[in-house]
Protein backbone atom coordinates (compact mmCIF):
# COMPACT_ATOMS: atom_id res chain seq x y z
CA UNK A 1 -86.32 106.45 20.60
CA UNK A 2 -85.25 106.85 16.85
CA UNK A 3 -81.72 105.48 15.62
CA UNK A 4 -79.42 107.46 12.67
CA UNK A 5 -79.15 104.78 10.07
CA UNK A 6 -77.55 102.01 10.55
CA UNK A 7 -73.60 102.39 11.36
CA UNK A 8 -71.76 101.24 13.99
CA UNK A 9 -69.66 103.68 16.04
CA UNK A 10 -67.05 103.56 18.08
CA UNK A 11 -66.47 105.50 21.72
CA UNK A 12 -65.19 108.39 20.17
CA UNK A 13 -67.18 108.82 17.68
CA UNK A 14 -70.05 108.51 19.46
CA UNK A 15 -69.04 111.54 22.11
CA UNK A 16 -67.75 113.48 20.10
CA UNK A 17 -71.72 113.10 17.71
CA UNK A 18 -73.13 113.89 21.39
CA UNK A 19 -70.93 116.88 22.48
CA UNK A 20 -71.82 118.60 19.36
CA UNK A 21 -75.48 118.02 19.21
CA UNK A 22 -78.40 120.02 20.40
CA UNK A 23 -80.54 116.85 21.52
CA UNK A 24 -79.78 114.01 23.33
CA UNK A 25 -78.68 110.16 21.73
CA UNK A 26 -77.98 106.73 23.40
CA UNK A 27 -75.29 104.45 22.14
CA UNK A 28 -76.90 101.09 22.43
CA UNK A 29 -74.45 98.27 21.08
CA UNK A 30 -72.49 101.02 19.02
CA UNK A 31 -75.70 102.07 17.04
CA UNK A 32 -76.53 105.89 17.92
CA UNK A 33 -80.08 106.13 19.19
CA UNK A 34 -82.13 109.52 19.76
CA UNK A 35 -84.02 110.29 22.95
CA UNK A 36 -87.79 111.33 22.13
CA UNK A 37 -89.96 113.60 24.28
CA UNK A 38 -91.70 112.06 27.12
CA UNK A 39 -95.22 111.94 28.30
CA UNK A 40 -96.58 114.54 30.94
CA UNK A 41 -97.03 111.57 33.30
CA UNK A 42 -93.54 110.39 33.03
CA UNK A 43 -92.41 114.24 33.30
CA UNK A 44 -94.27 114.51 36.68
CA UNK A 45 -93.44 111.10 37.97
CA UNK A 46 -89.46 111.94 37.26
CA UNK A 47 -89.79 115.35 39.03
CA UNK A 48 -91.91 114.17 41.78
CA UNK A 49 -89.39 110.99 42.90
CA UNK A 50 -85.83 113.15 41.89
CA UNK A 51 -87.72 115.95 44.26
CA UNK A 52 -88.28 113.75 46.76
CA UNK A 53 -84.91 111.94 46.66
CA UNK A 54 -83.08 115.68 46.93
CA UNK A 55 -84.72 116.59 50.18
CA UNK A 56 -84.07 113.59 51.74
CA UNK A 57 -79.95 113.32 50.20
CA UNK A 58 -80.04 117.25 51.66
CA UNK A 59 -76.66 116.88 53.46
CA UNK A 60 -75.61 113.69 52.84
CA UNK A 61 -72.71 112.41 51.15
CA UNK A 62 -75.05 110.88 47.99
CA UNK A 63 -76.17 113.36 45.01
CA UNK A 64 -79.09 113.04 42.79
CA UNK A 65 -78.95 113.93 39.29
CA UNK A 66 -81.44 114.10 36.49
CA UNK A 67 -81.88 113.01 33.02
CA UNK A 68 -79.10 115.10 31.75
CA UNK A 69 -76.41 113.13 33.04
CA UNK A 70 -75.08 110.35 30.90
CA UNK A 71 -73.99 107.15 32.43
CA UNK A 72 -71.37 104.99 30.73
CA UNK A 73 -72.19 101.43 31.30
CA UNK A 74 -69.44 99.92 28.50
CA UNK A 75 -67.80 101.42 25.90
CA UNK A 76 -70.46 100.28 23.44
CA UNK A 77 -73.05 101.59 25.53
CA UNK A 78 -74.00 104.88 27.12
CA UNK A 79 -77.72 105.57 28.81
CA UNK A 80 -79.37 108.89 29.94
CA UNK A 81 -81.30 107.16 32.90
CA UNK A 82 -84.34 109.16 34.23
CA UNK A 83 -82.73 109.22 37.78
CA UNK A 84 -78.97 108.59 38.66
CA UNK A 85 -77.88 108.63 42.89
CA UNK A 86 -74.76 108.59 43.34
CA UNK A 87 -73.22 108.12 47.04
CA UNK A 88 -69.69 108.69 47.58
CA UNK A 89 -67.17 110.43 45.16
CA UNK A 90 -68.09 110.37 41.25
CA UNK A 91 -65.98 108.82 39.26
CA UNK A 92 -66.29 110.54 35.67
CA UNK A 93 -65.07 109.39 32.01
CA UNK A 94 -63.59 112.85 31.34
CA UNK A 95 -61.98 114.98 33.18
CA UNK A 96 -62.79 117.77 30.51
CA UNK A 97 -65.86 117.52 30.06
CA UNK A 98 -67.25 116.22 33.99
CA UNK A 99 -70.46 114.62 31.47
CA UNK A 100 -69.98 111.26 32.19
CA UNK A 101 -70.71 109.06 34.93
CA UNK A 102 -68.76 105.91 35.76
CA UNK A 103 -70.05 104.49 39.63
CA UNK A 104 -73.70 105.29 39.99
CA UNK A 105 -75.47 103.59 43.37
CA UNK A 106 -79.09 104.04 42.04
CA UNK A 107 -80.45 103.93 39.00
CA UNK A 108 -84.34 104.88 38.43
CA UNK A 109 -86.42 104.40 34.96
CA UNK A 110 -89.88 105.34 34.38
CA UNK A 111 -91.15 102.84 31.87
CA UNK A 112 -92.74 104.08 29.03
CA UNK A 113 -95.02 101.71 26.73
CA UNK A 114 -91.76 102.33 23.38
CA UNK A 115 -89.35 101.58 26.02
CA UNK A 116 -90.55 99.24 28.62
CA UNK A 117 -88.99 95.80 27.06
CA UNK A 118 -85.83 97.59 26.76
CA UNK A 119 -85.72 98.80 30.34
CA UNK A 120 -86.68 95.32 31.98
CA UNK A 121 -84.27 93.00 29.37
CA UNK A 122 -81.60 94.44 27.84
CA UNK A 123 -80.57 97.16 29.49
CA UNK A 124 -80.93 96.10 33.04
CA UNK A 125 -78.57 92.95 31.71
CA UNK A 126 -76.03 95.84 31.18
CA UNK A 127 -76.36 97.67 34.26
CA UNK A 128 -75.65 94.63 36.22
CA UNK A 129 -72.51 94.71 35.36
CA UNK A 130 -72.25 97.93 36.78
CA UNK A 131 -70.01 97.47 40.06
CA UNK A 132 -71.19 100.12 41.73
CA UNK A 133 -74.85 100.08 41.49
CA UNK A 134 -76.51 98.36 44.03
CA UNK A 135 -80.44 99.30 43.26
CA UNK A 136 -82.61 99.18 40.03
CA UNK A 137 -85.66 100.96 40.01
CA UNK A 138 -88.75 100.74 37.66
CA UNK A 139 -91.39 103.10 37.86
CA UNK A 140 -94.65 102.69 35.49
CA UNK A 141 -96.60 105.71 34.43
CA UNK A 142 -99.51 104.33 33.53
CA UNK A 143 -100.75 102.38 37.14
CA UNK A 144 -98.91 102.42 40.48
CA UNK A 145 -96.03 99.96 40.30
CA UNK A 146 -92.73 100.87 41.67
CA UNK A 147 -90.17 97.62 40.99
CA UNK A 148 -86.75 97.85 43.22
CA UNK A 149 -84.19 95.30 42.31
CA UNK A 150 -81.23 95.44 44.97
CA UNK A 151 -77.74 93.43 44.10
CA UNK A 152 -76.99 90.58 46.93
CA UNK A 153 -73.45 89.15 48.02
CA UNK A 154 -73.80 86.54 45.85
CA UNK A 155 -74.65 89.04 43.08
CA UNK A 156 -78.09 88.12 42.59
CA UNK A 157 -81.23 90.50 42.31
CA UNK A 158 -83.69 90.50 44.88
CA UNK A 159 -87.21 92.24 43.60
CA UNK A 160 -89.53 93.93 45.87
CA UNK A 161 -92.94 96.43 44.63
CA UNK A 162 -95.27 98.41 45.67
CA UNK A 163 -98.44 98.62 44.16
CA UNK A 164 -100.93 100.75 46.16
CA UNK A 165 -100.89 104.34 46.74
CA UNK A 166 -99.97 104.09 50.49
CA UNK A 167 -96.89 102.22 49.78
CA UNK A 168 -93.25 102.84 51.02
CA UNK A 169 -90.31 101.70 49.68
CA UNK A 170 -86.98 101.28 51.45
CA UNK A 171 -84.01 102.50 49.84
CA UNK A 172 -81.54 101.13 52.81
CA UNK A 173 -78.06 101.54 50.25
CA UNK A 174 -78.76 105.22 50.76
CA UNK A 175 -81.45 105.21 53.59
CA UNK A 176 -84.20 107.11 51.49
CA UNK A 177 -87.47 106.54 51.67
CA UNK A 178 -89.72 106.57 48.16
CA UNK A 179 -93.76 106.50 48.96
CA UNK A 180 -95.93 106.30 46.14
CA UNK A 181 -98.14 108.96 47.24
CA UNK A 182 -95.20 111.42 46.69
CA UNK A 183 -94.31 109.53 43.64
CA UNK A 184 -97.83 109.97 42.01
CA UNK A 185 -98.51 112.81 43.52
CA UNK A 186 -100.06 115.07 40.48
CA UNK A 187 -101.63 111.40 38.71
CA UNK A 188 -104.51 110.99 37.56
CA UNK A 189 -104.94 107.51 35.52
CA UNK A 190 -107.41 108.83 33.01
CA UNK A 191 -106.56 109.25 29.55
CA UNK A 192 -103.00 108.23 29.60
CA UNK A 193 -101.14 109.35 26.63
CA UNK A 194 -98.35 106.93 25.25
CA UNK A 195 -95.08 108.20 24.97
CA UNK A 196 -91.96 107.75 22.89
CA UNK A 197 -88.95 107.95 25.82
């Protein structure tokens, strides 16, 4: 990720920057960062796990979205996760525009070696306050480690991982299954290339 120079912007500002651009930005803390290309590992691994997730949501009541939906977390800060699931009706920012998510269930990062720190620290700090979202996933690229942090009564995270190739995680909040093998299906972990997403 790349920031404009340093400004602070406001809500607004900031959608109104995004609705009329040709690439995609984050606003982290007001500050208007640009999404960089991603690694062919982290491409693969975020088609193999959203493909995986759509067959099994086939006919339920939760939808699956990709990259290209933008999730407002506060109005300082908006994220393009990797994965968003979203069970029940969406609730959107805009009516207008339908860009914007407000409730998602699920949330799904693959970590990338730029972005890693931010994923686990920061920005999982913000998505907790998300009422609606009841798992955090982390998925590394670079060795099999899938990380699923599920919200408890008492609004504590409980952390489970798999780290073999033969490993199945539960999703019970929308009774999905994610196995590694399908996960890292087309991985090879030779000559991993860093990435800037």
């Amino acid at each position: 990720m790349s920031s404009l120079p340093k400004q602070r912007y406001t809500e607004e500002e900031y959608l109104a920057f995004e609705r009329a651009s040709t690439e995609k930005h984050e606003l982290i803390d007001g500050e208007i960062v640009a999404m960089t290309g991603a690694s062919e590992h982290h491409n693969l691994i975020t088609t193999s796990t959203l493909s995986s997730l759509f067959v099994q949501l086939h006919k339920k009541t939760c939808k699956v979205y990709p990259s290209d939906m933008r999730v407002r977390v506060s109005r300082r800060q908006y994220t393009y996760p990797d994965i968003t699931v979203l069970c029940g009706a969406s609730v959107l920012a805009d009516d207008d525009y339908h860009d914007t998510l407000l409730n998602p269930t699920i949330i799904i990062e693959v970590l990338s070696p730029s972005t890693e720190a931010y994923d686990r620290g920061s920005k999982f700090t913000l998505y907790r306050n998300l009422p609606s979202l009841q798992e955090y996933i982390l998925i590394s690229q670079d060795h099999i480690q899938i990380e699923r942090y599920v919200r408890q009564p008492d609004q504590q995270w409980l952390l489970s991982e798999i780290k073999i190739l033969d490993g199945v995680m539960e999703l019970t909040n929308i009774g999905c299954t994610l196995s590694a093998a399908d996960v890292y299906e087309q991985i090879t972990f030779d000559n991993v290339i860093d990435d800037e997403n």
